[in-house]
N, C-alpha and C. Protein backbone atom coordinates (compact mmCIF):
# COMPACT_ATOMS: atom_id res chain seq x y z
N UNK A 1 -3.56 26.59 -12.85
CA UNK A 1 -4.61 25.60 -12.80
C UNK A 1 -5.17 25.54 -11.38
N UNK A 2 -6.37 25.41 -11.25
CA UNK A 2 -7.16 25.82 -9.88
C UNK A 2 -7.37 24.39 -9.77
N UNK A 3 -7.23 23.47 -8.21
CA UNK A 3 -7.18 22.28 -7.68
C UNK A 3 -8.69 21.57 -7.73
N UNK A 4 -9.85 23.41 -7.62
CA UNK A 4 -11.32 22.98 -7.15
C UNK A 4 -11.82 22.82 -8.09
N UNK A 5 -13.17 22.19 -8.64
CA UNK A 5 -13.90 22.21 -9.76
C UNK A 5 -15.41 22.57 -9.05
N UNK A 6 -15.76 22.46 -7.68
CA UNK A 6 -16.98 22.38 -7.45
C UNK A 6 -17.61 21.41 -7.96
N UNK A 7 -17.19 20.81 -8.65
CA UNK A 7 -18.41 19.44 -9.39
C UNK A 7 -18.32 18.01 -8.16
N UNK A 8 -17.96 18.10 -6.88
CA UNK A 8 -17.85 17.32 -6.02
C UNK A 8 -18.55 17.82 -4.95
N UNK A 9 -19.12 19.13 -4.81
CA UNK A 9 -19.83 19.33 -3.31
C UNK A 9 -21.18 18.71 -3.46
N UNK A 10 -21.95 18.41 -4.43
CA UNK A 10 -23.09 17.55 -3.86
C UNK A 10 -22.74 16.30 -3.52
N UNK A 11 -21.21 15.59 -3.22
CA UNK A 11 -21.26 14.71 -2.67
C UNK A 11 -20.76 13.75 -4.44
N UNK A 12 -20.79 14.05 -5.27
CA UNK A 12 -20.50 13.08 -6.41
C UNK A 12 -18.99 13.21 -7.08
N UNK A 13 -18.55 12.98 -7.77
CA UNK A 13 -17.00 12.71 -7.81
C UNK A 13 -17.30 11.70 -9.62
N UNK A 14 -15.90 12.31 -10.21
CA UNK A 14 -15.54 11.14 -11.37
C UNK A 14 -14.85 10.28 -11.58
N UNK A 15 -15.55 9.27 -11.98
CA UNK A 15 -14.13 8.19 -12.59
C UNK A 15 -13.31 8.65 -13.57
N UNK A 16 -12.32 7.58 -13.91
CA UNK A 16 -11.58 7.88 -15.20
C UNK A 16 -12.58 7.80 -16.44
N UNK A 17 -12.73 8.29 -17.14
CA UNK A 17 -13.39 8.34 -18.23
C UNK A 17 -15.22 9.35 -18.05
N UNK A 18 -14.84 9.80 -17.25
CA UNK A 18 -15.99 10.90 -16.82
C UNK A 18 -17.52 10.47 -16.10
N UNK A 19 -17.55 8.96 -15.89
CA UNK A 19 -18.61 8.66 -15.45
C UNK A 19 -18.75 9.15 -13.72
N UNK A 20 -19.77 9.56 -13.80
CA UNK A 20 -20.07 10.39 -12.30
C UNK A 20 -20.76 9.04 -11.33
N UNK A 21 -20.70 9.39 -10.12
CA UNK A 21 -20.65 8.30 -8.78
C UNK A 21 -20.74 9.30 -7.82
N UNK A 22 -21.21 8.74 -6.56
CA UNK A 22 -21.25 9.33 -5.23
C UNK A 22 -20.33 8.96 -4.51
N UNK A 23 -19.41 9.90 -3.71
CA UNK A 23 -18.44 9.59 -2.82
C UNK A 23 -18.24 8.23 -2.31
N UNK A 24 -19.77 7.83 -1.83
CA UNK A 24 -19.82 6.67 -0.91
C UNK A 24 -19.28 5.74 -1.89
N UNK A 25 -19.45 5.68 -3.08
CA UNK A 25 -19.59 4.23 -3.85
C UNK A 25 -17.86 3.12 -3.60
N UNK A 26 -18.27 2.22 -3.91
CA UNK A 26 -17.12 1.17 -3.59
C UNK A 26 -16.10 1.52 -3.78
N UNK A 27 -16.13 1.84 -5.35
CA UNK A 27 -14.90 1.96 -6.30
C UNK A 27 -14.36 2.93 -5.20
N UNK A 28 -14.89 4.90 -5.09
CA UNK A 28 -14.03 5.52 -4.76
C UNK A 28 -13.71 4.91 -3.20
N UNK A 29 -14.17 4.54 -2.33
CA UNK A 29 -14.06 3.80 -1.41
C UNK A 29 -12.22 3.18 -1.40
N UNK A 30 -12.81 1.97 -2.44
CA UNK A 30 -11.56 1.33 -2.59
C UNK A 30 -9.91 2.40 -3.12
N UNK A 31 -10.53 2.84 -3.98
CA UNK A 31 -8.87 3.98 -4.37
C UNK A 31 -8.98 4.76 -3.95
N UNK A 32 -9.89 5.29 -2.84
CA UNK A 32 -9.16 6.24 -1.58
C UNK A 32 -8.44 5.63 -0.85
N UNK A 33 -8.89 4.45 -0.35
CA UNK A 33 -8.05 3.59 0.83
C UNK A 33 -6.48 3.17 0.12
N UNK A 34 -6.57 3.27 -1.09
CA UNK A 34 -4.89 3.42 -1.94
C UNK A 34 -4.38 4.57 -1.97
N UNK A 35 -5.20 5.21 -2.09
CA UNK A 35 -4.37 7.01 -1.95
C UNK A 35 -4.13 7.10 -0.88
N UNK A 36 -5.01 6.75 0.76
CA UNK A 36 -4.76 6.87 1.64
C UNK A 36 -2.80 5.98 1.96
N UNK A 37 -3.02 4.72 1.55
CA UNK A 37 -1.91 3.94 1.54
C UNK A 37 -0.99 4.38 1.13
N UNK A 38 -0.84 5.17 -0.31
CA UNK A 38 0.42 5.67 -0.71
C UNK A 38 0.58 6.70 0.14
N UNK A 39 0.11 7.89 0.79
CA UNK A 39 0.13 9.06 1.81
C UNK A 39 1.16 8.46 2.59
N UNK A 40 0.49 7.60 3.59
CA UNK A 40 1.57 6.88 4.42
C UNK A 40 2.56 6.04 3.70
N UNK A 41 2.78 5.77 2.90
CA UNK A 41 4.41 4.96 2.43
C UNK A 41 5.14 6.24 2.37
N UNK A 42 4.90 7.45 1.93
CA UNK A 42 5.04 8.65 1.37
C UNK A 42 5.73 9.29 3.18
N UNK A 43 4.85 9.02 3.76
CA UNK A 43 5.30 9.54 5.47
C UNK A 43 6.50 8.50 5.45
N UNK A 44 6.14 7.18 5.56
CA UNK A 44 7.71 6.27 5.64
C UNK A 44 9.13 6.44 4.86
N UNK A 45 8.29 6.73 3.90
CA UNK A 45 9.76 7.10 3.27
C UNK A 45 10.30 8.20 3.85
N UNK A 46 9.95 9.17 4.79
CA UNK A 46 10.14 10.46 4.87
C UNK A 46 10.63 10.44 6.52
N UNK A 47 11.22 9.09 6.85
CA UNK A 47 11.58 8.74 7.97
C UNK A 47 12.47 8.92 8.16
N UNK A 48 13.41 9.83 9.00
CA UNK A 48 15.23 10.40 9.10
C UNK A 48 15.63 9.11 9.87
N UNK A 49 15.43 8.14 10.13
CA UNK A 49 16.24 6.70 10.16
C UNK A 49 15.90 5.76 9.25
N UNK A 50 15.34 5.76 8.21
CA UNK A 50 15.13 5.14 6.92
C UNK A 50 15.93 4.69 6.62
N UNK A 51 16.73 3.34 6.36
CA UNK A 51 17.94 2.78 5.61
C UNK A 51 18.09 3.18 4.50
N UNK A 52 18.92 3.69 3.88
CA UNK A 52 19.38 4.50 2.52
C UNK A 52 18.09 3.11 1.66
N UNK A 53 18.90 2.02 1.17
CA UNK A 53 18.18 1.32 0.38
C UNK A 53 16.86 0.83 0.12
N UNK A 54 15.68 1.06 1.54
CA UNK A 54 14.30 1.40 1.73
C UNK A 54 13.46 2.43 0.43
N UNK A 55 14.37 3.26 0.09
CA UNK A 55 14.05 4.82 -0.29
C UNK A 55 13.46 4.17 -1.47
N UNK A 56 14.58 3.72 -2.41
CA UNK A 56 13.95 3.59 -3.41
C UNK A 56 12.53 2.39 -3.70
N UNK A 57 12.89 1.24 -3.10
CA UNK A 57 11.65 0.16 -2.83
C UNK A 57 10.64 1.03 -2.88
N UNK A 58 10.87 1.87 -1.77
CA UNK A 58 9.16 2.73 -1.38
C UNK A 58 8.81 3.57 -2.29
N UNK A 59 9.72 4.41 -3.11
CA UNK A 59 9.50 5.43 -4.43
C UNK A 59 8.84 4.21 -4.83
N UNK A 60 8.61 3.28 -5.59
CA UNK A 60 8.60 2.32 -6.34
C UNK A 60 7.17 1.95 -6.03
N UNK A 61 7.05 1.32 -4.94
CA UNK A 61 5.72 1.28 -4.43
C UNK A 61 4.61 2.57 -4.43
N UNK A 62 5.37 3.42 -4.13
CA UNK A 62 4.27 4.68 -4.42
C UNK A 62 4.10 5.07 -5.93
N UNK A 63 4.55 4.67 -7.31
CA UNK A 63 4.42 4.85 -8.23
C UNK A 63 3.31 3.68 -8.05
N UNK A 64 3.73 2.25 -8.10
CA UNK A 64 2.85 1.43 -8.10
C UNK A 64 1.76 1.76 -7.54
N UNK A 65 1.73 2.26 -6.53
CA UNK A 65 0.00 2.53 -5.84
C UNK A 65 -0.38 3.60 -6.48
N UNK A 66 -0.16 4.06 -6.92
CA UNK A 66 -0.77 5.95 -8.05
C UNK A 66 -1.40 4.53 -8.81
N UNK A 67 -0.67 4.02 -9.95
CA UNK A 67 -0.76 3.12 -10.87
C UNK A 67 -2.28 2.18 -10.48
N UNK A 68 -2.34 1.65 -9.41
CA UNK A 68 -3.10 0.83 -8.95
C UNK A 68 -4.72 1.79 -8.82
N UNK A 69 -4.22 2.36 -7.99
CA UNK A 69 -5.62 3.64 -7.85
C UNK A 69 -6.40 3.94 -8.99
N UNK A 70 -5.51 4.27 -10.22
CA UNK A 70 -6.13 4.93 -11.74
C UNK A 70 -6.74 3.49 -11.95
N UNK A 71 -6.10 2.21 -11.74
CA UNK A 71 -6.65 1.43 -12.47
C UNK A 71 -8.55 1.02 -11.48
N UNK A 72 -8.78 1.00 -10.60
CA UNK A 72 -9.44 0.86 -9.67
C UNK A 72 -10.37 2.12 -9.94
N UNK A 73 -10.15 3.47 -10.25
CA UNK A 73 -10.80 4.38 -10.48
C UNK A 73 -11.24 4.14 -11.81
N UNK A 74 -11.06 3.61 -12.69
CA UNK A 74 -11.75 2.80 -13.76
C UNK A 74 -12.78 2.20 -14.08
N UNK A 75 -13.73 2.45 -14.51
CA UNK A 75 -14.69 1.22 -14.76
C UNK A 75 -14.36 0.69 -15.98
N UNK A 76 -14.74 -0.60 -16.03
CA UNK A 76 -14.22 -1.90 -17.16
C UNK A 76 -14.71 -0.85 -18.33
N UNK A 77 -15.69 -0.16 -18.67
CA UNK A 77 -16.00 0.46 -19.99
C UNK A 77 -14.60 1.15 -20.27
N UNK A 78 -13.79 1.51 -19.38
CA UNK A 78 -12.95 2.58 -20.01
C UNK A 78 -11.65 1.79 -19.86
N UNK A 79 -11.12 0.50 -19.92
CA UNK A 79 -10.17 0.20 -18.99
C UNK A 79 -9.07 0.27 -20.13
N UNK A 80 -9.80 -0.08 -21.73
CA UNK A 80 -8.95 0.11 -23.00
C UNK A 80 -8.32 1.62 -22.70
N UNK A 81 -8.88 2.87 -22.62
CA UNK A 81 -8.34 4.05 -22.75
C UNK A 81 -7.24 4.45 -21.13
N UNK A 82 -7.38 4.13 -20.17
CA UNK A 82 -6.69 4.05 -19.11
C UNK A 82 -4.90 3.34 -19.28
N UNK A 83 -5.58 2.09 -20.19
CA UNK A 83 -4.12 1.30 -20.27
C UNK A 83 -2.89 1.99 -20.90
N UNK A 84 -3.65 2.91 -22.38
CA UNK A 84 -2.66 3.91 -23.29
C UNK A 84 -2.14 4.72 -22.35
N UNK A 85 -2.87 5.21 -21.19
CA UNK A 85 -2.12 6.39 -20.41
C UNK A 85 -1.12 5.67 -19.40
N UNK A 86 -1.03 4.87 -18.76
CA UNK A 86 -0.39 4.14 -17.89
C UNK A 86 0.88 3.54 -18.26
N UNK A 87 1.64 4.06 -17.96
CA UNK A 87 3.49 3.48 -18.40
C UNK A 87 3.77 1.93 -17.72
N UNK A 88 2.99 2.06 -16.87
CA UNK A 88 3.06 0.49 -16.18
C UNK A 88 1.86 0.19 -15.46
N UNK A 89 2.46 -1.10 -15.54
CA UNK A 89 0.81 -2.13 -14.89
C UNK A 89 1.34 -2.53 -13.78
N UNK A 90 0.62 -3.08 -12.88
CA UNK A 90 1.08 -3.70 -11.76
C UNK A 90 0.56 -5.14 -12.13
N UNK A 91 1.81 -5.95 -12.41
CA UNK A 91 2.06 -7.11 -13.24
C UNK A 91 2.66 -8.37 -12.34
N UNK A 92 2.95 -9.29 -12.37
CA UNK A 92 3.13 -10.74 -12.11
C UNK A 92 4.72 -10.10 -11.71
N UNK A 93 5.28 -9.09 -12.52
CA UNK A 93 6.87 -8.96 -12.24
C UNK A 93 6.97 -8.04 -11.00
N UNK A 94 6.48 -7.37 -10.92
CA UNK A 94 6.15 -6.28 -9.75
C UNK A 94 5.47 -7.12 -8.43
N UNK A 95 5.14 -8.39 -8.74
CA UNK A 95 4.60 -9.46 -7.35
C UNK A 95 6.11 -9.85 -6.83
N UNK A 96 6.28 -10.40 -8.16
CA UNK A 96 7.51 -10.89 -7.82
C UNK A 96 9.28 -10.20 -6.79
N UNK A 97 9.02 -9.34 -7.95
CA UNK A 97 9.77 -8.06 -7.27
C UNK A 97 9.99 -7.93 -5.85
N UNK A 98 8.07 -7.45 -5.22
CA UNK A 98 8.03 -7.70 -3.83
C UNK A 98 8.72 -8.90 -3.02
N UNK A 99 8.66 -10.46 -3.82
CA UNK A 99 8.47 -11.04 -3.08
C UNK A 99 10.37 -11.67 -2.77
N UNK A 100 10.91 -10.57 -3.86
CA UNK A 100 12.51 -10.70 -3.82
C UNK A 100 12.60 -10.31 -2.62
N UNK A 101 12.37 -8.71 -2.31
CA UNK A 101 12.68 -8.17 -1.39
C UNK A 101 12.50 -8.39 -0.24
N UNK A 102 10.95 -8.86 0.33
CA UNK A 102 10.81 -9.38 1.44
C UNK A 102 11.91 -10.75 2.00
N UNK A 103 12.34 -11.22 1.27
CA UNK A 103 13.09 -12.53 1.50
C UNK A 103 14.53 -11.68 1.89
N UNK A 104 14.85 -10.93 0.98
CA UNK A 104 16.13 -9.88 0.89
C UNK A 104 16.04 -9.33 2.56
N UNK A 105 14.91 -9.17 2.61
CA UNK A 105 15.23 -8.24 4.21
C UNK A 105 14.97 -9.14 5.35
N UNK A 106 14.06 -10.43 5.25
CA UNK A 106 14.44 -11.74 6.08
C UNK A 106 15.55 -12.05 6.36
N UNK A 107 16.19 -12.06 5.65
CA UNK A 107 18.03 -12.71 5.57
C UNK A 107 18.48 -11.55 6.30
N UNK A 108 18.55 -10.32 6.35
CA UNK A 108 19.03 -9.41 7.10
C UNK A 108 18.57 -9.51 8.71
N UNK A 109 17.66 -9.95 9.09
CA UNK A 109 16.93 -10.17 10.26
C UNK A 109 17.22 -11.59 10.98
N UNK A 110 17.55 -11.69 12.33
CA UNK A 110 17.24 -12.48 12.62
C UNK A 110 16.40 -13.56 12.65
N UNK A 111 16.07 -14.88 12.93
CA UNK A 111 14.78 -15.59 12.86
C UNK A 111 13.99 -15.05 13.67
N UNK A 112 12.64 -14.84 13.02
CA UNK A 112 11.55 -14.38 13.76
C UNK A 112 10.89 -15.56 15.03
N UNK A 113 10.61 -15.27 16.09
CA UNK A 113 10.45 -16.70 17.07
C UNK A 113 9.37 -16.00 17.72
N UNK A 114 8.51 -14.68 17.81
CA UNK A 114 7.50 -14.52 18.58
C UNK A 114 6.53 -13.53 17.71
N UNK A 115 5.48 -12.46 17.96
CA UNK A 115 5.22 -12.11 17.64
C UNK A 115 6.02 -10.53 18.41
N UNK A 116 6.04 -9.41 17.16
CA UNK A 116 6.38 -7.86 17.31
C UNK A 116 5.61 -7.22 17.86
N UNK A 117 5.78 -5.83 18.20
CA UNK A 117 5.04 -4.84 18.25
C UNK A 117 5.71 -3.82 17.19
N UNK A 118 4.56 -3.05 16.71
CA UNK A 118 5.26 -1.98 15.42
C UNK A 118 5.57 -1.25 16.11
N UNK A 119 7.16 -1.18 16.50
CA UNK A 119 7.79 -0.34 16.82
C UNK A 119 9.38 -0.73 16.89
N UNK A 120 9.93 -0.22 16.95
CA UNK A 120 11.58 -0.41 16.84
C UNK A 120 12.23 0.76 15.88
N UNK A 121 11.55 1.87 16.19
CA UNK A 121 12.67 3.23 15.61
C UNK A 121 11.18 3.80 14.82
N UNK A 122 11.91 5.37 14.77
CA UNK A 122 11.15 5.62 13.77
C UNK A 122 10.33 5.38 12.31
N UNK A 123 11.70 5.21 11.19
CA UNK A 123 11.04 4.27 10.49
C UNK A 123 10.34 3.02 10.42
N UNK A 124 10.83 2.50 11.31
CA UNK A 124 10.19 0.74 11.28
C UNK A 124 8.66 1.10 11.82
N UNK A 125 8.47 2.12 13.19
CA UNK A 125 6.65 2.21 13.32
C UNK A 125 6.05 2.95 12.32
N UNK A 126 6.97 3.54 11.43
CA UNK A 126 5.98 4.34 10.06
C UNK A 126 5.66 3.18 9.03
N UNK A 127 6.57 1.80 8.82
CA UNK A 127 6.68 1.11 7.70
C UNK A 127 5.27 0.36 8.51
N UNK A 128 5.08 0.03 10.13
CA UNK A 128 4.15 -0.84 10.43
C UNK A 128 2.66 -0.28 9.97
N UNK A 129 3.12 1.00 10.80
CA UNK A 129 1.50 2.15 10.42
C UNK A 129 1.17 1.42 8.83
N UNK A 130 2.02 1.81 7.63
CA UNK A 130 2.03 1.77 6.57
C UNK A 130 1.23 0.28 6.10
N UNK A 131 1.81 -0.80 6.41
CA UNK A 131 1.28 -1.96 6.56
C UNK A 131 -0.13 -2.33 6.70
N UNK A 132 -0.60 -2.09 8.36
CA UNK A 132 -1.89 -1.76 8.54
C UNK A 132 -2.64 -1.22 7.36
N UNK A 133 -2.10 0.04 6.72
CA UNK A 133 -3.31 0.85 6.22
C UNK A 133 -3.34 0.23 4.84
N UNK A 134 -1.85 -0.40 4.30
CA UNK A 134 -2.37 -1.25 2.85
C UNK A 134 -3.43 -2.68 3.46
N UNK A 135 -3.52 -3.35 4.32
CA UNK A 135 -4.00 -4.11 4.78
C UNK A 135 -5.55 -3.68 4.62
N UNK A 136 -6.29 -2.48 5.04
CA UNK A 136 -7.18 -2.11 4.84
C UNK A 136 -7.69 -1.51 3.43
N UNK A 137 -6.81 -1.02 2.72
CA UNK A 137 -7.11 -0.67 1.63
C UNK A 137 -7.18 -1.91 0.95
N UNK A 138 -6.72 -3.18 1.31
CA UNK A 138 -6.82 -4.43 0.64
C UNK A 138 -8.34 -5.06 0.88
N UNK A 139 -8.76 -4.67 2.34
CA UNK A 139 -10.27 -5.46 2.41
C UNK A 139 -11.22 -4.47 1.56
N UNK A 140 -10.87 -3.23 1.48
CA UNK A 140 -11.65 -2.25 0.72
C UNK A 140 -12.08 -2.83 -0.69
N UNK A 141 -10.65 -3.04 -1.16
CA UNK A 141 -10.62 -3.53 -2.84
C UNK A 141 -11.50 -4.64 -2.73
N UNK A 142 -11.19 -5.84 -1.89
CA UNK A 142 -12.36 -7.07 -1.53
C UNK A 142 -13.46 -6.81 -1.67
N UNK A 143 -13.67 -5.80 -0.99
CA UNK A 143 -14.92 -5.77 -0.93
C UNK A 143 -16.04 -4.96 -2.18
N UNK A 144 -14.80 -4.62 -2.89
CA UNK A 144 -15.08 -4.00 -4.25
C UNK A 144 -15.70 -5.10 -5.28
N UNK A 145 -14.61 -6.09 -5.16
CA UNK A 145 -14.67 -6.90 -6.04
C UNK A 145 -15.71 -7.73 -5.88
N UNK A 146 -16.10 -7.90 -4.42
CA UNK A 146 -17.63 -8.61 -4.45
C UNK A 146 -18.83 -7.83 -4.90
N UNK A 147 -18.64 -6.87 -5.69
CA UNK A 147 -19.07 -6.23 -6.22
C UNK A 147 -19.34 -6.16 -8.00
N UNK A 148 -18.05 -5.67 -8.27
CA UNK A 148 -17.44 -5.33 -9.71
C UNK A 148 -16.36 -6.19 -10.04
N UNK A 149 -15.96 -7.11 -11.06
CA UNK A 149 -14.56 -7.51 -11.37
C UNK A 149 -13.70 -6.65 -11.28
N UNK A 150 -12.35 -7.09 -10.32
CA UNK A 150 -11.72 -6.65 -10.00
C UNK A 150 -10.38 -7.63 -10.51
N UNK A 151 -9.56 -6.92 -11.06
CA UNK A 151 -8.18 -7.81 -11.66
C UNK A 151 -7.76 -8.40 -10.50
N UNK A 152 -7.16 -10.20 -10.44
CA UNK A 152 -6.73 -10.56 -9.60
C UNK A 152 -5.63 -9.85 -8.61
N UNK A 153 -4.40 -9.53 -10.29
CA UNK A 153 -2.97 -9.17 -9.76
C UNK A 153 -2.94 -8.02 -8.82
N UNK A 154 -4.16 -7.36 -8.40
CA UNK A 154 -4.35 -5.95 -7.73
C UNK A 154 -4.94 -6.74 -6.32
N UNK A 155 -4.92 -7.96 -6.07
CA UNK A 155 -5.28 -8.54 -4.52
C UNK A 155 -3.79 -8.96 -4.33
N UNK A 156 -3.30 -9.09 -5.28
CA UNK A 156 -2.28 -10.34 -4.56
C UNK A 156 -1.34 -8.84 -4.51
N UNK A 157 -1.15 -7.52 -5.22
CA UNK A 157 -0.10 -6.94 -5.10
C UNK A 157 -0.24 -6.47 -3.73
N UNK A 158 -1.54 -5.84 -3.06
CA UNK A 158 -2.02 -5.54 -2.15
C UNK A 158 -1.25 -6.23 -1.13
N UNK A 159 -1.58 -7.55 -0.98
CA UNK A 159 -1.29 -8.43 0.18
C UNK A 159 0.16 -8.83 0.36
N UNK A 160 0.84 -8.63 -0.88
CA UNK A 160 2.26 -9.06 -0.91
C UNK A 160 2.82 -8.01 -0.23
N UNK A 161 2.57 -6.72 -0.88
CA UNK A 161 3.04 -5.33 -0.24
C UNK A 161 2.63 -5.28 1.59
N UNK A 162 1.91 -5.76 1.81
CA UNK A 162 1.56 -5.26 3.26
C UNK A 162 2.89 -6.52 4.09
N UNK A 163 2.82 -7.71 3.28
CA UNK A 163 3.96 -8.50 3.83
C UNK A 163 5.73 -8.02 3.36
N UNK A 164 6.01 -6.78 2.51
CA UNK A 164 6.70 -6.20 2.33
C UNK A 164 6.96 -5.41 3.36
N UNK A 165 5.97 -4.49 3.93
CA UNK A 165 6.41 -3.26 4.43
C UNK A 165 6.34 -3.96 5.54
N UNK A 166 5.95 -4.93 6.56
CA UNK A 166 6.62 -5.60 7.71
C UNK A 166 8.16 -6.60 7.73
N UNK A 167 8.61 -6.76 6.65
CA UNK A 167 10.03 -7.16 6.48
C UNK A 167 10.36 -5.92 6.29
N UNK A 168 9.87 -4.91 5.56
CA UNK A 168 11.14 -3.44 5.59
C UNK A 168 11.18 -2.97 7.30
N UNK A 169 9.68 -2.70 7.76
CA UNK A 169 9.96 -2.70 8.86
C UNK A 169 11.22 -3.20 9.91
N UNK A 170 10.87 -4.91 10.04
CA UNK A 170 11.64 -5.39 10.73
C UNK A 170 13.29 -5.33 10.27
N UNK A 171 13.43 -4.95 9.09
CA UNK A 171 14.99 -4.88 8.41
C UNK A 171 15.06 -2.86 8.84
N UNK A 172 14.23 -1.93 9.02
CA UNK A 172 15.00 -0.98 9.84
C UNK A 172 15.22 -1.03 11.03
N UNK A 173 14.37 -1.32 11.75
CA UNK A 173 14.42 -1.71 13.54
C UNK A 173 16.05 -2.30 13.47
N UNK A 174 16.36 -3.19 12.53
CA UNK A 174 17.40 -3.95 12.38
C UNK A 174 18.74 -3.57 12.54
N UNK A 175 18.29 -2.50 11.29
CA UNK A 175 19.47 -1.72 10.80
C UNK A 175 19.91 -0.47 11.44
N UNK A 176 18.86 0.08 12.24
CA UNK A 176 18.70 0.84 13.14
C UNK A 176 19.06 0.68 14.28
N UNK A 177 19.61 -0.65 14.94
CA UNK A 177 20.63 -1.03 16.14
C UNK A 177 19.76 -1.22 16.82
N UNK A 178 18.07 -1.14 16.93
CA UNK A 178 17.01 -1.66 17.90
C UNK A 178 16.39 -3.20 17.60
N UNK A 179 16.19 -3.49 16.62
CA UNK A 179 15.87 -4.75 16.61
C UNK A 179 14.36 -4.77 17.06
N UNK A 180 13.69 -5.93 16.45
CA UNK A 180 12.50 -6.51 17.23
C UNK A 180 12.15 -6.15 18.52
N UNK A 181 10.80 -5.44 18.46
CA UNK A 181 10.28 -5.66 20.12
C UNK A 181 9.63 -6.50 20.39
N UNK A 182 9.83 -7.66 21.41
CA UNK A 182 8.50 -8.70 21.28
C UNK A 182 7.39 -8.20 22.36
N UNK A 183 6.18 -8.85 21.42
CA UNK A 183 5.16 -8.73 22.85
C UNK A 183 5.33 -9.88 23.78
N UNK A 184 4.61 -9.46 24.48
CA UNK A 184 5.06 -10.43 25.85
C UNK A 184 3.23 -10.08 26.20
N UNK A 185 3.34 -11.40 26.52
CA UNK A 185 1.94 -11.70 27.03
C UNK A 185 1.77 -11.83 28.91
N UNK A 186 0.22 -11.09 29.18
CA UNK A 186 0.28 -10.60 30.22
C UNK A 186 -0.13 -12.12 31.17
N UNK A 187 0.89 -11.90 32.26
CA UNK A 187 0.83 -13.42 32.81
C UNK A 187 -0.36 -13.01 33.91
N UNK A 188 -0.80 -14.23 33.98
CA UNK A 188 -2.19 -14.93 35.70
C UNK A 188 -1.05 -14.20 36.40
N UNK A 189 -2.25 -13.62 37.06
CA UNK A 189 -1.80 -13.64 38.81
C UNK A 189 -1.44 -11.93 38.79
């Protein structure tokens, strides 16, 4: 199977269900900036100081973001035929999920008392990178949706996840014997 089709060099591209669009348009906009996002969770996970138990969270999340993308590469005409193909949704349990874990890796961490810098080991500046870029792929989708209806549960998974991958963060720095770096603010004088 050959990767190219040529049906993308004038610049146009398909949705799910074959409707044609121009690169620029929102939609692909928005589920590139998720493909872009899963890329980098995909680099984090691939971090040789990664805490064994990170691995799977992040497999997990990168299924979820494939998942999220198809649905976003969708237009509402097709969203019935998309759902039959999709083994999972990104659902109220999968918010939740996140919002186990982030608490899970709080408790592993000290109290937070300043603000970080993304850094504290390898993995922890890949989980921050990672963060950032769901953060952006989140104003992307926003800005989709001021557009096109956009399912709620695909803002809030967005935003929960970006507050995920800064507790995984701060729980490798952790676990990693470096800990928190704080910033320190530049004094008068």
């Amino acid at each position: 199977m050959k990767i190219y089709t040529r049906t993308g060099d004038d610049g146009g591209t398909a949705l799910f269900g074959g409707q044609r669009v121009r690169k620029s348009d929102s939609r692909v906009a928005a589920y590139g900036a998720v493909d872009e996002a899963n890329a980098v969770v995909g680099v984090a996970a691939a971090a040789a100081d990664l805490p064994a138990p990170l691995f799977d969270e992040l497999r997990a999340v990168m299924s979820d973001l494939f998942d999220l993308g198809a649905e976003l590469a969708t237009p509402p005409s097709d969203a019935t035929r998309l759902q039959a193909r999709l083994d999972s949704r990104i659902d109220d349990a999968r918010v939740a999920a996140l919002e186990v874990a982030i608490d899970d890796a709080f408790a592993r961490c000290p109290p937070l008392s300043t603000f970080i810098l993304p850094t504290g080991g390898e993995a922890a500046a890949r989980l921050h990178h990672a963060r950032t870029v769901v953060r952006r792929a989140e104003r992307e989708v926003v800005a989709l949706a001021a557009e096109v209806p956009v399912r709620l549960g695909v803002l809030v998974y967005l935003n929960r996840l970006s507050d995920a991958l800064f507790a995984w963060a701060r729980f490798a720095a952790h676990a990693n014997g470096i800990g928190d770096v704080p910033w320190q603010a530049k004094k008068d004088g």
